[in-house]
Protein backbone atom coordinates (compact mmCIF):
# COMPACT_ATOMS: atom_id res chain seq x y z
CA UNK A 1 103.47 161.59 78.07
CA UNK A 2 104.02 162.47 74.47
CA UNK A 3 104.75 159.14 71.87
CA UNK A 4 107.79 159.45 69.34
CA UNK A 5 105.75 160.90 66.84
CA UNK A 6 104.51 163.73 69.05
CA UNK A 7 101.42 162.44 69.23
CA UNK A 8 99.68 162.21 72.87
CA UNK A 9 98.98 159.57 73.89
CA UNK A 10 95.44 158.35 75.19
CA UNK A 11 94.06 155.14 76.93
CA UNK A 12 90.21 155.93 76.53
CA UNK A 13 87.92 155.00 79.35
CA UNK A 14 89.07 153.28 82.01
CA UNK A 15 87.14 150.03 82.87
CA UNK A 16 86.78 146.82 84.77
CA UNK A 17 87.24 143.17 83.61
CA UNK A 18 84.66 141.68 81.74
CA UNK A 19 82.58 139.13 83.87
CA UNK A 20 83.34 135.43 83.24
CA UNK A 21 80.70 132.93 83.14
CA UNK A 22 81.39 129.62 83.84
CA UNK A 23 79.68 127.16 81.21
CA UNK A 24 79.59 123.44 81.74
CA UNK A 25 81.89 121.92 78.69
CA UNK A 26 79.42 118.80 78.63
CA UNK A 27 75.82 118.98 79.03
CA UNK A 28 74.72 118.21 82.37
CA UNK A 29 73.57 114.52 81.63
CA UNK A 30 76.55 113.29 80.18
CA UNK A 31 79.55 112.07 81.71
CA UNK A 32 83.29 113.93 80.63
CA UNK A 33 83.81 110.40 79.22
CA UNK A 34 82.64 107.41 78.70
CA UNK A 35 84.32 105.47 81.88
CA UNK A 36 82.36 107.51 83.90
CA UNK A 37 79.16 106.34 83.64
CA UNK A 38 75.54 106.80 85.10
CA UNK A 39 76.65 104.98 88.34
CA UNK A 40 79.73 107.40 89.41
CA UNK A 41 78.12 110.29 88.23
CA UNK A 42 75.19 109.43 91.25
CA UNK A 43 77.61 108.76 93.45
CA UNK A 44 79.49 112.19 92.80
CA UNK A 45 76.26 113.77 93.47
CA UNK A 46 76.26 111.88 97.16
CA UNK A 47 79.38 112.93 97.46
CA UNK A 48 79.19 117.11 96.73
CA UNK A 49 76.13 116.99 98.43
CA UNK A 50 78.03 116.45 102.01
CA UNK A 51 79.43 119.99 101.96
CA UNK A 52 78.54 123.09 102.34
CA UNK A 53 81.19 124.38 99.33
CA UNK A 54 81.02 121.53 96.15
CA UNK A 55 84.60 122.35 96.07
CA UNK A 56 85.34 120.76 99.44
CA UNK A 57 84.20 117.53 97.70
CA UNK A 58 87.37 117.60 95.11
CA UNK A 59 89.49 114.96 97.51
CA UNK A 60 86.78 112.12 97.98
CA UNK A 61 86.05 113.09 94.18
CA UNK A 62 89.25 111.80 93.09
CA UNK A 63 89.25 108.99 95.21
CA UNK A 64 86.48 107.97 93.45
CA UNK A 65 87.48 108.72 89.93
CA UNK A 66 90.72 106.72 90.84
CA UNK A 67 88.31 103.89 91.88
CA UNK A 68 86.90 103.46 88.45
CA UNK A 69 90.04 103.90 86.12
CA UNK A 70 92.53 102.83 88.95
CA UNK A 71 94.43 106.17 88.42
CA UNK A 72 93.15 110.03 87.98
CA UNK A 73 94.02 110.45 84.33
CA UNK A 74 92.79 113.44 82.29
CA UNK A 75 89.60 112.96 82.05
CA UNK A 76 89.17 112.11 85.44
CA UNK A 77 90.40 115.81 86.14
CA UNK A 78 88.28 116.83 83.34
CA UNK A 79 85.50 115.18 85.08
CA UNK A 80 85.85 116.44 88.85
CA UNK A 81 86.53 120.08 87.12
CA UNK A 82 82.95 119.96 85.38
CA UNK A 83 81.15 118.63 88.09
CA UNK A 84 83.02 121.15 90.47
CA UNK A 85 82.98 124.56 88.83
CA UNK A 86 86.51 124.61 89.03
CA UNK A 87 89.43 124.83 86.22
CA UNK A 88 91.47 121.82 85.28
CA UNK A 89 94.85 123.66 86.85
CA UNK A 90 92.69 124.08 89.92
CA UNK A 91 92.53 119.79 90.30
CA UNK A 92 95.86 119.26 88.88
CA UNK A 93 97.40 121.09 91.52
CA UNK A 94 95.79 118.92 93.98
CA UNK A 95 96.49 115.87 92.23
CA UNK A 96 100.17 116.36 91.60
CA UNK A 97 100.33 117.62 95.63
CA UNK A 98 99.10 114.52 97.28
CA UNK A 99 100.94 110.88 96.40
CA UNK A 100 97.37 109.27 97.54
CA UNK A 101 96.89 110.23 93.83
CA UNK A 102 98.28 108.26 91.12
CA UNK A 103 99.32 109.56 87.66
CA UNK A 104 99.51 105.82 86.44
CA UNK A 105 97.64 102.90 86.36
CA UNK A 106 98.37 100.73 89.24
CA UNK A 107 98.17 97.33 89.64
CA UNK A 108 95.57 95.00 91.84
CA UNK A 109 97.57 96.08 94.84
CA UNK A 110 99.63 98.73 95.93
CA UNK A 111 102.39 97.98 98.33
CA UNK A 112 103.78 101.01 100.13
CA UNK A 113 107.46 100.22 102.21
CA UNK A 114 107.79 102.81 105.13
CA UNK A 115 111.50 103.71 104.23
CA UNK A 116 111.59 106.74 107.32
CA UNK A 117 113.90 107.21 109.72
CA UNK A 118 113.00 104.39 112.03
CA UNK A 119 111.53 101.62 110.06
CA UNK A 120 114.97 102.41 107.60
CA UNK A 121 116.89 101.36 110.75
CA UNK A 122 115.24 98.75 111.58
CA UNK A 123 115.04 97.08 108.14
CA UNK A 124 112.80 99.55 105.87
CA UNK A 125 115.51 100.29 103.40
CA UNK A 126 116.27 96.45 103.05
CA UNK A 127 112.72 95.33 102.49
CA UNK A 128 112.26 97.80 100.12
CA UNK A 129 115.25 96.99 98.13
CA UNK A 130 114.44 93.39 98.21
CA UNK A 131 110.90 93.88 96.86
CA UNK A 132 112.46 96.16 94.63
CA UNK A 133 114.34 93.73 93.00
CA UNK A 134 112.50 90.65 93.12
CA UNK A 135 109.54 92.48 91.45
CA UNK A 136 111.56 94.13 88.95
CA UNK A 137 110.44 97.91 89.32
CA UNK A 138 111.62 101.06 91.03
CA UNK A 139 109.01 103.59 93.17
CA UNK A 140 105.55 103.59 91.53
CA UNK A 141 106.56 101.28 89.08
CA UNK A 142 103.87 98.34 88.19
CA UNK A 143 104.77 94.44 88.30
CA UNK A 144 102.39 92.92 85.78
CA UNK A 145 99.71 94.12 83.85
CA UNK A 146 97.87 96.98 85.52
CA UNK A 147 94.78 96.26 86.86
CA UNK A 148 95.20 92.82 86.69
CA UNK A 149 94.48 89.77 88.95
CA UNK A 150 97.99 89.89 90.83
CA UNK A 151 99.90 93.34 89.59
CA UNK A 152 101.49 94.88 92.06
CA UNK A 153 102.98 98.65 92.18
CA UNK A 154 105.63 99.13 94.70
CA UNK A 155 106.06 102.53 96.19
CA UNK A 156 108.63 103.64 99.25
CA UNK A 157 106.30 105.85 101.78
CA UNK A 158 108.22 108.65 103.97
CA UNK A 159 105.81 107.73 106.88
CA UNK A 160 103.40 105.56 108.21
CA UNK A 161 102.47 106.58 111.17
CA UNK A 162 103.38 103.22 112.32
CA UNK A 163 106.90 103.80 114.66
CA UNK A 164 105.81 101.56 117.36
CA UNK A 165 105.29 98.61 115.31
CA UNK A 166 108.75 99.12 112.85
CA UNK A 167 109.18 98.10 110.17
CA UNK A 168 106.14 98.40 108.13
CA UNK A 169 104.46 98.08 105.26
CA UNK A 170 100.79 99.02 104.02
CA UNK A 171 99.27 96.97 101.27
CA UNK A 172 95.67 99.07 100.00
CA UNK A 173 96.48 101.31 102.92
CA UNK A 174 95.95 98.52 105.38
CA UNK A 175 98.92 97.43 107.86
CA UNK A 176 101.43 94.90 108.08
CA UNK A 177 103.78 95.46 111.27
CA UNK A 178 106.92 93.99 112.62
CA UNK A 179 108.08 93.10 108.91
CA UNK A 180 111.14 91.37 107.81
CA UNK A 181 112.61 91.07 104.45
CA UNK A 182 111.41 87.27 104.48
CA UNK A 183 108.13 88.06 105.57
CA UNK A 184 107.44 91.18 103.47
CA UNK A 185 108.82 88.63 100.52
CA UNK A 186 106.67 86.37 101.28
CA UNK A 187 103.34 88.35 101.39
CA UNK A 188 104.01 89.93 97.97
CA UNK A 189 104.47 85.89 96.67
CA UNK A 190 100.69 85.56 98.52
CA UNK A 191 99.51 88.68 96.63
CA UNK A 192 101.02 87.74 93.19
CA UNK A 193 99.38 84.24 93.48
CA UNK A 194 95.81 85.75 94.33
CA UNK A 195 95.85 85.32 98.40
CA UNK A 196 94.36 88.04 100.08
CA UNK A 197 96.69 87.42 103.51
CA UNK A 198 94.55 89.54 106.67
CA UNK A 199 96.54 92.35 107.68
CA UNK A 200 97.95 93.12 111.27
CA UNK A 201 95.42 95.36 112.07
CA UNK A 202 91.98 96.69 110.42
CA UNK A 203 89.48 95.27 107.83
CA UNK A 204 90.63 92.32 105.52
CA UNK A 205 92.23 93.03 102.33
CA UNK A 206 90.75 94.48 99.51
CA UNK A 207 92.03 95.99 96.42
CA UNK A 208 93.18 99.50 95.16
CA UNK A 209 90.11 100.30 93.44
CA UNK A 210 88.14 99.40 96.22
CA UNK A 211 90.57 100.88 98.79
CA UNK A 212 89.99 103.95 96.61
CA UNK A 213 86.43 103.66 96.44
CA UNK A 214 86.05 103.77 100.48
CA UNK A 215 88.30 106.57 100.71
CA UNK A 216 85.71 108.35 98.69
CA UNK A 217 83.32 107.53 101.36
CA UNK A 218 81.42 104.73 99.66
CA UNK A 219 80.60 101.83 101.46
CA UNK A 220 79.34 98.38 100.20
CA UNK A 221 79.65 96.64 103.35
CA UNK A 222 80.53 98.58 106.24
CA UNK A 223 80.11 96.55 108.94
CA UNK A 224 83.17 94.15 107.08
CA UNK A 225 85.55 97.71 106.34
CA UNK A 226 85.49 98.41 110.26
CA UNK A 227 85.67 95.28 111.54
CA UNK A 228 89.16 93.51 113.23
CA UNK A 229 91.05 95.72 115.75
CA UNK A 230 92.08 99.01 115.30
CA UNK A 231 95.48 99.05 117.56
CA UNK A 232 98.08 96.90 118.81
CA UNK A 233 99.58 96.30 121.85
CA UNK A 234 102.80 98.17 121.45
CA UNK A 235 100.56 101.49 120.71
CA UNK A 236 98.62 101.46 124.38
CA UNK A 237 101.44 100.27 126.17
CA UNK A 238 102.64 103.21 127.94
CA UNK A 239 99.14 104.37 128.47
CA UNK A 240 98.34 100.96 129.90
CA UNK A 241 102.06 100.96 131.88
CA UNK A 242 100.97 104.47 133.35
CA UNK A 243 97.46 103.17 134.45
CA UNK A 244 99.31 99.95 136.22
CA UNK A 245 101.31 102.37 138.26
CA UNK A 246 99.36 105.34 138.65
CA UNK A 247 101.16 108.12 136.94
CA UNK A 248 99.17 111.02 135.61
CA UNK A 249 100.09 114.36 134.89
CA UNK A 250 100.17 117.28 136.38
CA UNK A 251 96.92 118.75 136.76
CA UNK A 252 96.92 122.29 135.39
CA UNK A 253 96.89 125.02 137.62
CA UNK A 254 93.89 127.21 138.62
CA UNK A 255 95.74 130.34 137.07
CA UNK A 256 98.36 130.21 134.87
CA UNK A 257 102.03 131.31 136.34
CA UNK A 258 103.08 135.38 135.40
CA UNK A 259 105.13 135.26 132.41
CA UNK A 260 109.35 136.34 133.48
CA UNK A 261 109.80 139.83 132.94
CA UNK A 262 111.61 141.32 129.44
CA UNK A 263 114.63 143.33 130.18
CA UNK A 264 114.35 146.69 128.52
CA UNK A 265 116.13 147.18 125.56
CA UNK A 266 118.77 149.88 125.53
């Protein structure tokens, strides 16, 4: 190929990419900020030290983060990137993919309204609404000051793996089934005032930061996070109705049945 001016036209050696590096931006006894101090940096070595790969540790990482500053700001993604290896656009994209993550402070509690197909036609979509407005916020938004004693954020949750026991609502991730708009009213009045009411199901109720905090795998009393039961009624009743009159399935067969022939094409 010969350039405008006639002159031909040369690239010089050919050669690879230089080798990157990665440097720590902090030095490796100090925090990415100050809110992370001495105590969450020990327990994000507990925490990488589970796996294998330090980068399967970003999702209980963030929990924990989220724990301390009751949301994953910047410098919480700052902070898992360093202690990771990874880039900041590597835990952003993980933070902005999973809702478990909030971009904002929340408040003491966070209530989450199933608003899915079946709990919206049983009542979902009118609890919702009804929080909505007595509260005064839309999705995600905050009642109160974050973080204090008896803020709540309201959210509406696609799914709650909770269809037997519609409609529902999850306050800290812990379940309250077979809502109505008076009851559902009535436990955020409980939670505003400081009242911890015991959910359906599970452990008794925490808050966010602490909800966050076990989700990162950290425990301060586990024999009190697993206690209470686990399911309700309405979940084992068909296994419990097929047990009462002896229906099981088909056992599966010693060799599985030829597959139907495929016509030739043309």
């Amino acid at each position: 190929m010969t350039l405008p001016e006639g002159t031909p036209e040369s690239y010089g050696p050919v050669s690879g990419p230089e080798e990157v590096v990665w440097e720590a931006v902090v030095e490796e006894a100090g925090p990415a900020s100050p809110v992370f101090d001495e105590l969450t940096r020990q327990r994000s070595k507990e925490i990488i030290a589970r796996y294998p790969q330090s980068r399967s540790a970003l999702l209980p990482l963030l929990h924990l983060v989220q724990s301390v500053e009751g949301h994953v700001s910047q410098d919480g993604i700052r902070y898992c990137a360093e202690a990771l290896e990874l880039t900041t656009a590597e835990v952003t994209a993980v933070v902005t993919f999973y809702t478990m993550y909030k971009r904002e402070r929340c408040g003491e509690h966070l209530v989450s309204v199933c608003t899915n197909t079946l709990c919206a036609a049983l009542g979902g979509e009118e609890i919702y609404a009804r929080l909505s407005a007595k509260l005064g916020v839309g999705h995600e938004g905050t009642a109160g000051e974050p973080g204090a004693p008896g803020s709540l954020t309201l959210e509406h949750a696609e799914c709650l793996a909770a269809c037997d026991l519609a409609p529902v609502l999850q306050v800290n991730y812990e379940y309250y089934d077979n809502q109505t708009v008076e009851s559902a009213e009535a436990l955020v009045d409980a939670l505003v005032h400081g009242e911890r009411p015991h959910p359906s199901r599970g452990a008794p109720l925490t808050d966010f930061r602490t909800a966050s905090l076990e989700l990162a795998g950290i425990f301060d009393d586990l024999d009190r996070t697993v206690e209470g039961p686990s399911v309700a009624e309405e979940t084992l009743r068909g296994a419990l109705l097929a047990a009462e009159r002896g229906w099981v399935a088909p056992p599966m067969p010693d060799a599985m049945p030829p597959l139907p022939a495929i016509p030739e094409k043309d």
